[in-house]
N, C-alpha and C. Protein backbone atom coordinates (compact mmCIF):
# COMPACT_ATOMS: atom_id res chain seq x y z
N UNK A 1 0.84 -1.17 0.00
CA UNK A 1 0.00 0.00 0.00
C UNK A 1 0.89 1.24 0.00
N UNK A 2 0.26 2.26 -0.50
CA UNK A 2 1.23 3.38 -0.71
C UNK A 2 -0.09 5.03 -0.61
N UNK A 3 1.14 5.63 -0.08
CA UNK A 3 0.29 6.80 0.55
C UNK A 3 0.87 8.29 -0.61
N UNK A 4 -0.11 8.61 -1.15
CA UNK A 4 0.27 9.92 -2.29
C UNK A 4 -0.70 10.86 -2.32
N UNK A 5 -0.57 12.02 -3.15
CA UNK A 5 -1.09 13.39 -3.25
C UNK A 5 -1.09 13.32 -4.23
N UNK A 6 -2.39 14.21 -4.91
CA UNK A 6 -2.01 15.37 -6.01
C UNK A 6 -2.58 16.47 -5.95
N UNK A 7 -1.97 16.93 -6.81
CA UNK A 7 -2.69 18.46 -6.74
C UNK A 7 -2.09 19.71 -8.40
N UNK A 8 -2.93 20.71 -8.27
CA UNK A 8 -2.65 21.49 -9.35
C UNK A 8 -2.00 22.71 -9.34
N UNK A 9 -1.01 23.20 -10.24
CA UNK A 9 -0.42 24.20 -9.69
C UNK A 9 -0.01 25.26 -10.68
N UNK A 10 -0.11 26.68 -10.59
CA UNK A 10 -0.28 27.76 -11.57
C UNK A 10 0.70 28.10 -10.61
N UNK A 11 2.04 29.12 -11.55
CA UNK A 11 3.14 29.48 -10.69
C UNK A 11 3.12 30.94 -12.05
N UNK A 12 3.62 31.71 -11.48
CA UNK A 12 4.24 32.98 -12.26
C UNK A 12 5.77 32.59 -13.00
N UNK A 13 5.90 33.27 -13.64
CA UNK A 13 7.21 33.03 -14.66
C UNK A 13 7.99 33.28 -13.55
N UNK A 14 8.86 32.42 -13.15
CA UNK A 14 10.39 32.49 -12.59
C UNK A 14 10.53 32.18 -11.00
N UNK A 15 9.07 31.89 -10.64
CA UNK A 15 8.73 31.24 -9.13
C UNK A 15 8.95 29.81 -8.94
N UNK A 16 9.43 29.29 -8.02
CA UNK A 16 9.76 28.24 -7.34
C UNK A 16 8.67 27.50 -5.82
N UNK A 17 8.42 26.93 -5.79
CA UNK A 17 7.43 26.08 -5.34
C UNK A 17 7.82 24.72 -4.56
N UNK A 18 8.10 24.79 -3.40
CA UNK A 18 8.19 23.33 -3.04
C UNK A 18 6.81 22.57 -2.48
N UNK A 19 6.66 21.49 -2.73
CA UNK A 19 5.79 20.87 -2.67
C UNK A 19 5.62 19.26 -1.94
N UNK A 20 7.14 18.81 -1.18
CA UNK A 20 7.46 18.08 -0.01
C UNK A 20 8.55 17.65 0.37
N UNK A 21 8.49 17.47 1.79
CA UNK A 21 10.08 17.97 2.28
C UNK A 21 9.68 16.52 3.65
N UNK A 22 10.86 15.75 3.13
CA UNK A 22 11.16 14.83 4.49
C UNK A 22 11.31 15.05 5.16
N UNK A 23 10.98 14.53 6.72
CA UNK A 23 11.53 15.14 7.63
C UNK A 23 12.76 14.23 8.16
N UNK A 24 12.43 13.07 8.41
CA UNK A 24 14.17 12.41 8.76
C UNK A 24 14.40 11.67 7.42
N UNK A 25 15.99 11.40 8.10
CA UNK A 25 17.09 11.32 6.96
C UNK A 25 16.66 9.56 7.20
N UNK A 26 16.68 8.66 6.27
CA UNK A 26 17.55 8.78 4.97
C UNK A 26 16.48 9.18 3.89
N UNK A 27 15.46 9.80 4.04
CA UNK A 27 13.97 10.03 3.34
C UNK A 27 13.39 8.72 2.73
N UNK A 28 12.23 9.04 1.76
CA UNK A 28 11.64 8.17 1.41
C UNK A 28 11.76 7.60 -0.41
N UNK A 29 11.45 6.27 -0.35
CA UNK A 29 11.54 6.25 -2.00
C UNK A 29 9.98 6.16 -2.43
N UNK A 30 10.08 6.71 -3.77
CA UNK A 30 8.38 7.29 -4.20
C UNK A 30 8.81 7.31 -5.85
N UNK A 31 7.93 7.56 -6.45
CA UNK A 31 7.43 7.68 -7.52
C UNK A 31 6.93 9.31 -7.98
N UNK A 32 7.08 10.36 -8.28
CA UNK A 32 7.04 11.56 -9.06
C UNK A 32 6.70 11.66 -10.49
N UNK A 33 5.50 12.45 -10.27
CA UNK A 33 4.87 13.18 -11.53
C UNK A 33 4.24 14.30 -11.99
N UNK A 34 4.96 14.80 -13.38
CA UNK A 34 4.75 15.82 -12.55
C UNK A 34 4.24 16.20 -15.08
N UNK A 35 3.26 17.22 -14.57
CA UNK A 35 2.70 17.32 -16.08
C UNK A 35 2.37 18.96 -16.14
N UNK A 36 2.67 19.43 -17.45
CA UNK A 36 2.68 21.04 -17.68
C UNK A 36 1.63 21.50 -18.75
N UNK A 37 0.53 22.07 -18.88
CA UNK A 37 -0.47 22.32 -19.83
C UNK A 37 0.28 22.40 -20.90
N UNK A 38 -0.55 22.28 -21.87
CA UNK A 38 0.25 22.54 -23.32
C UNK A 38 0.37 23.49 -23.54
N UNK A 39 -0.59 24.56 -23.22
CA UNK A 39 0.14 26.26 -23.63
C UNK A 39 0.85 27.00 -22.76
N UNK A 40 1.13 25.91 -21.88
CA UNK A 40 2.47 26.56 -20.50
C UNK A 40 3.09 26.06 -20.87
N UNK A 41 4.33 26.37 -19.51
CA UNK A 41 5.54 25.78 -19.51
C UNK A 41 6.65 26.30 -20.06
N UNK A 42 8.01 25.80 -20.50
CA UNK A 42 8.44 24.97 -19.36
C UNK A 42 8.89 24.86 -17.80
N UNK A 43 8.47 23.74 -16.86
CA UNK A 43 8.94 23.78 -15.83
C UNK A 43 10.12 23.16 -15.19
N UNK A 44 10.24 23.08 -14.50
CA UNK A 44 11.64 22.28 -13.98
C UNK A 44 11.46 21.57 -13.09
N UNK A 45 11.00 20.16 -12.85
CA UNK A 45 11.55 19.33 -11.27
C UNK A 45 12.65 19.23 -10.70
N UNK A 46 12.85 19.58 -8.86
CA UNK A 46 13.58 19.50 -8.65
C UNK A 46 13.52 18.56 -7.57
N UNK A 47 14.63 17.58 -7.26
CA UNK A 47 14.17 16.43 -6.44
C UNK A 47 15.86 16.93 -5.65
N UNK A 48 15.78 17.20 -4.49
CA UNK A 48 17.09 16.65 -3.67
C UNK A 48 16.76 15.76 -3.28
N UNK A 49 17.85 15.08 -2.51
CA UNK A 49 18.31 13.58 -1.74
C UNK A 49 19.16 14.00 -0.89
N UNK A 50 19.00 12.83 0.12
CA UNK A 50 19.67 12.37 1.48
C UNK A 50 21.39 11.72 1.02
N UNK A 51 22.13 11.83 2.26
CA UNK A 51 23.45 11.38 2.07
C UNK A 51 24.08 12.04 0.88
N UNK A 52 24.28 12.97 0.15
CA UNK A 52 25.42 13.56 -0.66
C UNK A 52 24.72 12.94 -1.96
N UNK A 53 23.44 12.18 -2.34
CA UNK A 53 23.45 11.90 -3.97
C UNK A 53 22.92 12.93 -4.36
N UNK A 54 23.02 12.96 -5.65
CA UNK A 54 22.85 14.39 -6.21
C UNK A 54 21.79 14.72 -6.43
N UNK A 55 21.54 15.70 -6.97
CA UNK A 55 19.89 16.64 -7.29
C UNK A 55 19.74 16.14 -8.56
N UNK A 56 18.83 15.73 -8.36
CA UNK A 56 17.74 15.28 -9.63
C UNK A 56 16.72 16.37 -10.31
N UNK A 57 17.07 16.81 -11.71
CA UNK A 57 16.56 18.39 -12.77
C UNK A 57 16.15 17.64 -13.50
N UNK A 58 14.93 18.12 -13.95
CA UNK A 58 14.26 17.69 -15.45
C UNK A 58 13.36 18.96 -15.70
N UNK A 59 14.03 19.15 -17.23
CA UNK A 59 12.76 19.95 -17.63
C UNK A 59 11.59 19.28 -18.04
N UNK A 60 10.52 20.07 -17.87
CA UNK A 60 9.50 19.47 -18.28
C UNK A 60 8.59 20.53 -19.42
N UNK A 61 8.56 20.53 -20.92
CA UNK A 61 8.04 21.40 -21.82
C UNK A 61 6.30 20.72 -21.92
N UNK A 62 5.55 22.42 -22.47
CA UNK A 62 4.53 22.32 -22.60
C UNK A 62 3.48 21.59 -23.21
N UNK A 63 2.98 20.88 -22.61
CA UNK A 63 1.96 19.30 -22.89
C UNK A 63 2.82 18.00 -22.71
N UNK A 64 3.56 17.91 -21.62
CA UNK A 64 4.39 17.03 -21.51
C UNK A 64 4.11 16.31 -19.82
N UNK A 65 4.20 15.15 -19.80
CA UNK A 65 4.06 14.38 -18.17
C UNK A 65 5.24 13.78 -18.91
N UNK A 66 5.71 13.75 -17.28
CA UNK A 66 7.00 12.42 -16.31
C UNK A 66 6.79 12.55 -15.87
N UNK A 67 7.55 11.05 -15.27
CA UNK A 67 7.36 10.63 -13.81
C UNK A 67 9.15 9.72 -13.35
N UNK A 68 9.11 9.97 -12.60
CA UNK A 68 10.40 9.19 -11.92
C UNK A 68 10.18 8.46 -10.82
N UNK A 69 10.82 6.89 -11.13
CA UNK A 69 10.97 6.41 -9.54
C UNK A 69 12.03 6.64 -8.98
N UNK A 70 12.47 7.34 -7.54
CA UNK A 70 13.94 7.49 -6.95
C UNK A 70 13.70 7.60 -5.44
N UNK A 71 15.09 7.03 -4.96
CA UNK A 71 15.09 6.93 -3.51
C UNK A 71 15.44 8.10 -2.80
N UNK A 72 15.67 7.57 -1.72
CA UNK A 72 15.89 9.07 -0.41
C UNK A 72 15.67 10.37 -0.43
N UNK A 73 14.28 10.62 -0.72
CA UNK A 73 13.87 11.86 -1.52
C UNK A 73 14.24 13.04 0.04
N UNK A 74 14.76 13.86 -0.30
CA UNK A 74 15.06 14.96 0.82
C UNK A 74 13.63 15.80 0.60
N UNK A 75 14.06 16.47 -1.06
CA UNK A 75 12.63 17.84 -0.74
C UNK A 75 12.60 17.65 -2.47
N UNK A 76 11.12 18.05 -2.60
CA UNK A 76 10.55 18.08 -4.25
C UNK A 76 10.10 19.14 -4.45
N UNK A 77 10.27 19.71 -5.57
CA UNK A 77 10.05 21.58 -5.80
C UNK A 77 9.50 21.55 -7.26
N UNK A 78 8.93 22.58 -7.70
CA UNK A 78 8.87 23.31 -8.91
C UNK A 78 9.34 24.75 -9.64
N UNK A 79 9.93 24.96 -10.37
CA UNK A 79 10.52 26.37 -10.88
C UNK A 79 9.97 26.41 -12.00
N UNK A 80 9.01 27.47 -12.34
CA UNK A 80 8.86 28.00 -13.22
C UNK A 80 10.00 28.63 -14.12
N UNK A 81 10.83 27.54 -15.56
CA UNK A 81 11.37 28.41 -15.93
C UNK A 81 11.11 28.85 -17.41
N UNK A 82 9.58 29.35 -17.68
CA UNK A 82 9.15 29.92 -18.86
C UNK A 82 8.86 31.44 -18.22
N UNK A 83 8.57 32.18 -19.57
CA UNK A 83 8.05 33.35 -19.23
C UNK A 83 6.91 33.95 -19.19
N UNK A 84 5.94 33.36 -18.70
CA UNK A 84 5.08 33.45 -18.27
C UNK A 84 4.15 32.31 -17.03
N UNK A 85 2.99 32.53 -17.20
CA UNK A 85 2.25 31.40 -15.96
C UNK A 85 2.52 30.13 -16.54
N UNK A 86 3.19 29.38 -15.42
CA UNK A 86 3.17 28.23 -15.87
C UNK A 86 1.89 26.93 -14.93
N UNK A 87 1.21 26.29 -15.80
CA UNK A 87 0.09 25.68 -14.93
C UNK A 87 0.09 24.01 -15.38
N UNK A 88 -0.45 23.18 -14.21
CA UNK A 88 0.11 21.67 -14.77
C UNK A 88 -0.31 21.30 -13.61
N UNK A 89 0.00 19.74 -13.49
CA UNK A 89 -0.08 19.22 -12.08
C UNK A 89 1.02 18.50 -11.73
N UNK A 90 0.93 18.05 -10.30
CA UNK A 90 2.02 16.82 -9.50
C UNK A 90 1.27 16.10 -8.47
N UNK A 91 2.02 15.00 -8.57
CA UNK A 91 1.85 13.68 -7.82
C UNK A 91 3.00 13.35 -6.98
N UNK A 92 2.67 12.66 -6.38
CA UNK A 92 3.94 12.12 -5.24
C UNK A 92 3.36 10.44 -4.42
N UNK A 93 4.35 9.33 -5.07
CA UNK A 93 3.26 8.41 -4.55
C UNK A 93 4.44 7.72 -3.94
N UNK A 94 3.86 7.26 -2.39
CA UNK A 94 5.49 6.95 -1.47
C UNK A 94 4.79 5.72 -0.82
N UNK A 95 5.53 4.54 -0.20
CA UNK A 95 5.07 3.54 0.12
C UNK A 95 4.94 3.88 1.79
N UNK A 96 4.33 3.13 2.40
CA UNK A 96 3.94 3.02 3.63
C UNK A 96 4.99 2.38 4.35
């Protein structure tokens, strides 16, 4: 069984957005998704991690979903980096 969110999100051109943050270390492993209207975008996922692995970036262009499975999630964000509103949704699906 596995415990997740979603939700929808309109950001201004060049705003950043976090949207969940572990609280102890070594965090959790989950599944991320994350989708940008077609006449928005592009956005950027940003996934840190626990213990020194690196930050996980993906752009994401307009009318486009991913999703990633990855471990020790520290904190998951969004950056608007188009110029204008960018609107879309995210998911976050983490096991119990």
């Amino acid at each position: 069984m596995s415990i997740g969110f979603f939700t929808f999100y309109s950001q201004e051109a060049g705003v950043g957005q976090g949207y969940y943050s572990a609280v102890d270390p070594p965090g959790t492993s989950g599944i991320v998704t994350v989708s940008t209207d077609s006449l928005t975008g592009p956005v950027r996922l940003v996934i840190t991690r626990y213990n020194g692995l690196s930050t996980f970036e993906l752009d994401v262009p307009g009318g486009k979903e991913y999703g990633i499975s990855i471990t020790q999630i520290q904190s998951i964000g969004i950056l608007n980096i188009s110029g204008a509103t960018a609107t879309g949704s995210f998911s976050v699906s983490l096991p119990e």
